[in-house]
Structures are given as C-alpha cells and as structure tokens.
C-alpha atoms as a PDB file:
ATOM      1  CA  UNK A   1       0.000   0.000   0.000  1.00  0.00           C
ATOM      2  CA  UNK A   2       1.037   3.351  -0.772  1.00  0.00           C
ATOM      3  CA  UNK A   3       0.175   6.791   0.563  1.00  0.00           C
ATOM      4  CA  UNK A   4       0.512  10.107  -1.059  1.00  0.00           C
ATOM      5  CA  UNK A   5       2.799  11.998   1.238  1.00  0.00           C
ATOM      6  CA  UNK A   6       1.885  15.529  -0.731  1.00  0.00           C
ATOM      7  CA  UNK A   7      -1.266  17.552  -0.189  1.00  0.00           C
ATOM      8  CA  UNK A   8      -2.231  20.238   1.643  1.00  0.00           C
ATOM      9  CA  UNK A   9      -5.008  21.860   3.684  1.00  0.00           C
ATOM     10  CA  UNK A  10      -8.821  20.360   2.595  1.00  0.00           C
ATOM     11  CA  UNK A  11      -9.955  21.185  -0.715  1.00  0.00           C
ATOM     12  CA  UNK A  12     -11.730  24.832  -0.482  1.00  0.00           C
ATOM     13  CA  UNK A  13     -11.268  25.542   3.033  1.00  0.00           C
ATOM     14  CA  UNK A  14      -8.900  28.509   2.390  1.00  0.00           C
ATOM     15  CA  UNK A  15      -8.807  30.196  -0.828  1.00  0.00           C
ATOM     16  CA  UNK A  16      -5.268  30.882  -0.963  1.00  0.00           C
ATOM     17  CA  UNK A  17      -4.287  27.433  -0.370  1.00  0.00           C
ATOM     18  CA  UNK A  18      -1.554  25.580  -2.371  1.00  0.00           C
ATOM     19  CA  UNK A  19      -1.570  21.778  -2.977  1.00  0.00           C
ATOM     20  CA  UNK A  20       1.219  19.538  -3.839  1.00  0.00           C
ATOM     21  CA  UNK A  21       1.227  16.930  -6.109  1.00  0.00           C
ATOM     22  CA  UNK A  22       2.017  13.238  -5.914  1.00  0.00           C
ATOM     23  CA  UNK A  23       2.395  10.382  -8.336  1.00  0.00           C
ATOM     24  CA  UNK A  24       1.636   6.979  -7.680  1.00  0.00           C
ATOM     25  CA  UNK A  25       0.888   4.193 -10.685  1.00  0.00           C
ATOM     26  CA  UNK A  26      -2.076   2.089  -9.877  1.00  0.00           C
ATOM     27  CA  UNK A  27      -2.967  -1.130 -11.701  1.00  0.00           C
ATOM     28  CA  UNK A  28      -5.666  -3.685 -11.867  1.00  0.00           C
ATOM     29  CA  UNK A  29      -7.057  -4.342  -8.483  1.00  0.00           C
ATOM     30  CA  UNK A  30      -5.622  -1.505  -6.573  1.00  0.00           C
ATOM     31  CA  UNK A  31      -7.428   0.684  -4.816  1.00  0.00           C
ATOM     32  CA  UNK A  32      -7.968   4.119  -4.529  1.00  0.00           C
ATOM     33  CA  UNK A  33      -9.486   5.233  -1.018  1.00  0.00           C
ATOM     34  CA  UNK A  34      -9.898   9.192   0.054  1.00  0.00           C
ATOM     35  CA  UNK A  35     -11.173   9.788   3.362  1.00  0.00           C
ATOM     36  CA  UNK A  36     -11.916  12.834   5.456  1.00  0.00           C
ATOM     37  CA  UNK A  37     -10.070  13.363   9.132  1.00  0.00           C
ATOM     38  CA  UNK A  38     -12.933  12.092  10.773  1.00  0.00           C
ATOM     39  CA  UNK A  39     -12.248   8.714  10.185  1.00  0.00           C
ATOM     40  CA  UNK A  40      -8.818   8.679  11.209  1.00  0.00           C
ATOM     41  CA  UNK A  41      -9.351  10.534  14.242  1.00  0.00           C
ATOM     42  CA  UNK A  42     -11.518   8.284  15.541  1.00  0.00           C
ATOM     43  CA  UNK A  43     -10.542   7.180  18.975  1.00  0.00           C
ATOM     44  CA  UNK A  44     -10.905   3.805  21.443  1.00  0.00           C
ATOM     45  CA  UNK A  45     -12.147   4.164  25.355  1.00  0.00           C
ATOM     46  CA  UNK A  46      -8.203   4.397  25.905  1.00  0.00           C
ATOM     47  CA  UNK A  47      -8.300   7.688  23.724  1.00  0.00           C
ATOM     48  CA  UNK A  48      -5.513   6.074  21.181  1.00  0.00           C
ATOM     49  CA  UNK A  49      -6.341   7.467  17.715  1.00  0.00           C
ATOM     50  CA  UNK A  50      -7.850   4.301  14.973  1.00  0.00           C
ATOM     51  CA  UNK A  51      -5.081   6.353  12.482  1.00  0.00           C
ATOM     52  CA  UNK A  52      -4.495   6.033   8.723  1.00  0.00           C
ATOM     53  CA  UNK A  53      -3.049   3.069   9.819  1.00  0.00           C
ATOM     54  CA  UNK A  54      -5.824   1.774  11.572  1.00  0.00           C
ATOM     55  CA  UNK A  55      -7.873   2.358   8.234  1.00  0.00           C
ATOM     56  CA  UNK A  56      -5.230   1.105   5.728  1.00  0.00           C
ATOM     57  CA  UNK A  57      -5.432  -2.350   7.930  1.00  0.00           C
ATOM     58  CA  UNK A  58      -9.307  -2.447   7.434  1.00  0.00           C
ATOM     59  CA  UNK A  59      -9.067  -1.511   4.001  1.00  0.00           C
ATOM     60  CA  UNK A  60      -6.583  -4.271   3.331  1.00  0.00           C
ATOM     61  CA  UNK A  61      -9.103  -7.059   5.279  1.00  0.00           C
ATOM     62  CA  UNK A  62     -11.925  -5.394   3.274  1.00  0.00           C
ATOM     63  CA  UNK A  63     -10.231  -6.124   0.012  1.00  0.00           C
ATOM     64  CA  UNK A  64      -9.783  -9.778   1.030  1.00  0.00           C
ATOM     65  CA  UNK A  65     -13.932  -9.835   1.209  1.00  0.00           C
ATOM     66  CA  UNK A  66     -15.202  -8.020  -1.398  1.00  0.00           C
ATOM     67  CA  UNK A  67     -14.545  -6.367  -4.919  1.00  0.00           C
ATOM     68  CA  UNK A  68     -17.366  -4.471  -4.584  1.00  0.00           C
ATOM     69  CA  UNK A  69     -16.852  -0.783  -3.702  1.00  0.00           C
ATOM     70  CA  UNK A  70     -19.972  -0.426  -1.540  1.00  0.00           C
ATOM     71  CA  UNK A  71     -19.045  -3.515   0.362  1.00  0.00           C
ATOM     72  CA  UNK A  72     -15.584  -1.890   0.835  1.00  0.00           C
ATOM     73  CA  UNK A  73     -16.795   1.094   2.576  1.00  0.00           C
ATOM     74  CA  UNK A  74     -19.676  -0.561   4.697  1.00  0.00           C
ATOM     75  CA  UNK A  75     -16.673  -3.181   5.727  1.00  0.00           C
ATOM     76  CA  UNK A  76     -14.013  -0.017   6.547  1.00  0.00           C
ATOM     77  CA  UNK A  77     -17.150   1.728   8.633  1.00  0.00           C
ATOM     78  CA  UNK A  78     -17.795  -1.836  10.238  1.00  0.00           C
ATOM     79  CA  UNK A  79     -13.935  -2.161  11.821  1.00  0.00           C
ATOM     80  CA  UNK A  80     -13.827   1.612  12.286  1.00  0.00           C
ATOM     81  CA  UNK A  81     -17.109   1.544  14.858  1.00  0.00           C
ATOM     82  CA  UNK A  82     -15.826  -1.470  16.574  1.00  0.00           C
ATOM     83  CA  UNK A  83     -12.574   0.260  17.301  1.00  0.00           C
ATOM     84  CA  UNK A  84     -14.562   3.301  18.937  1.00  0.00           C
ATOM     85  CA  UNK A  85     -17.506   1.201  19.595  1.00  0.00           C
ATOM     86  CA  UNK A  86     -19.381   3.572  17.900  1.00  0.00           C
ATOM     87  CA  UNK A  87     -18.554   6.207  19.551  1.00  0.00           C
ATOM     88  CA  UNK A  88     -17.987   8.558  16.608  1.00  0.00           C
ATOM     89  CA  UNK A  89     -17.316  12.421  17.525  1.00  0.00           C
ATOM     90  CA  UNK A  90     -16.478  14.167  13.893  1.00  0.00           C
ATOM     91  CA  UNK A  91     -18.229  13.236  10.433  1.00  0.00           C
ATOM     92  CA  UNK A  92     -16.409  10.934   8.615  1.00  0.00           C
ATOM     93  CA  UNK A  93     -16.378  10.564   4.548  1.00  0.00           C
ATOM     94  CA  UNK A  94     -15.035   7.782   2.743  1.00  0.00           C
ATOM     95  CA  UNK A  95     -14.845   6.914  -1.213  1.00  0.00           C
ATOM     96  CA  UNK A  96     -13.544   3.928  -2.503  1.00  0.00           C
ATOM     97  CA  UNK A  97     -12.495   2.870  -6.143  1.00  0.00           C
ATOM     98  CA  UNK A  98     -11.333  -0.556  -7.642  1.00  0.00           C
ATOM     99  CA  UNK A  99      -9.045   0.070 -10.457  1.00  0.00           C
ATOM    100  CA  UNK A 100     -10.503  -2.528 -12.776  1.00  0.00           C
ATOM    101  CA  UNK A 101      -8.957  -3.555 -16.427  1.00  0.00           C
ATOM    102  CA  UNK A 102      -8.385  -1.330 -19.058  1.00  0.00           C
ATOM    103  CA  UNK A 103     -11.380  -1.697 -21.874  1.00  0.00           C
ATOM    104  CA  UNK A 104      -9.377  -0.260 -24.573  1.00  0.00           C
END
C-alpha cells in the first residue's frame, strides 16, 4: 500500500491554499481510497487514535472480502465503529475505487 505523502489543507477551506502533487501508478485491483479526518481521528475508550493506519489495515481485510466498492466502505465503517464502539465524535467521509482492467 502506498500513501501520497503531498497535499495540503482540505480542498476549499482557504482560498489561498496551495496543494502539492504526488504520483503513484495504480494497476488492476488496486485501490484508490480518500477519506476525510474524521475517520482517522476516531478514537478507542483508551483515547488512542484508529489512524491512517488503523484504516489502511481495514481496508486491506476489506479487500480480502469483497470487490465491490460499496461492500468496501460498509466493511471499513464496520472495523472503524468497533474500534470506537461507535462512539464517533467528527463526520467521517469515505470513497472507494477498484481500479478494474483497461477496456481499450
């Protein structure tokens, strides 16, 4: 698994803002998974932090269940309330795409 290690602050919270870019080749089966802070931030009774970590672990097990995309997310939203045990403080957004075969 890869992560992009450019960015910058969310998309249209500051007008002035300038983004980085990153390059990372994806092929057949990969995924592609963008997520809000929510979801990371999510913490556990002891306060420790779920973490992009936390979600690329899920994300992996998802992957091992399902191709589908919607199964991916519900799956990724499963393991992230069981860590907090539901206890969910922020919003959280999460899309998922499956790079699938090229058609031409």
């Amino acid at each position: 698994m890869h992560c992009l290690e450019k960015g910058g602050a969310p998309v249209g919270l500051f007008a002035d803002s300038e983004y980085g870019e990153g390059i990372v080749k994806l092929e057949t089966g990969d995924l592609l998974i963008a997520f809000t802070d929510g979801l990371t931030e999510v913490t556990n009774q002891s306060g420790e932090e779920w973490g992009v970590q936390g979600l690329m672990k899920a994300a992996a097990c998802a992957a091992q269940c399902s191709q589908d995309a919607d199964d991916l997310v519900n799956l990724i939203f499963n393991t992230m309330d069981d860590f907090s045990q539901g206890h969910q403080t922020d919003d959280a957004t999460l899309a998922v795409v499956r790079i699938g075969p090229r058609l031409f």
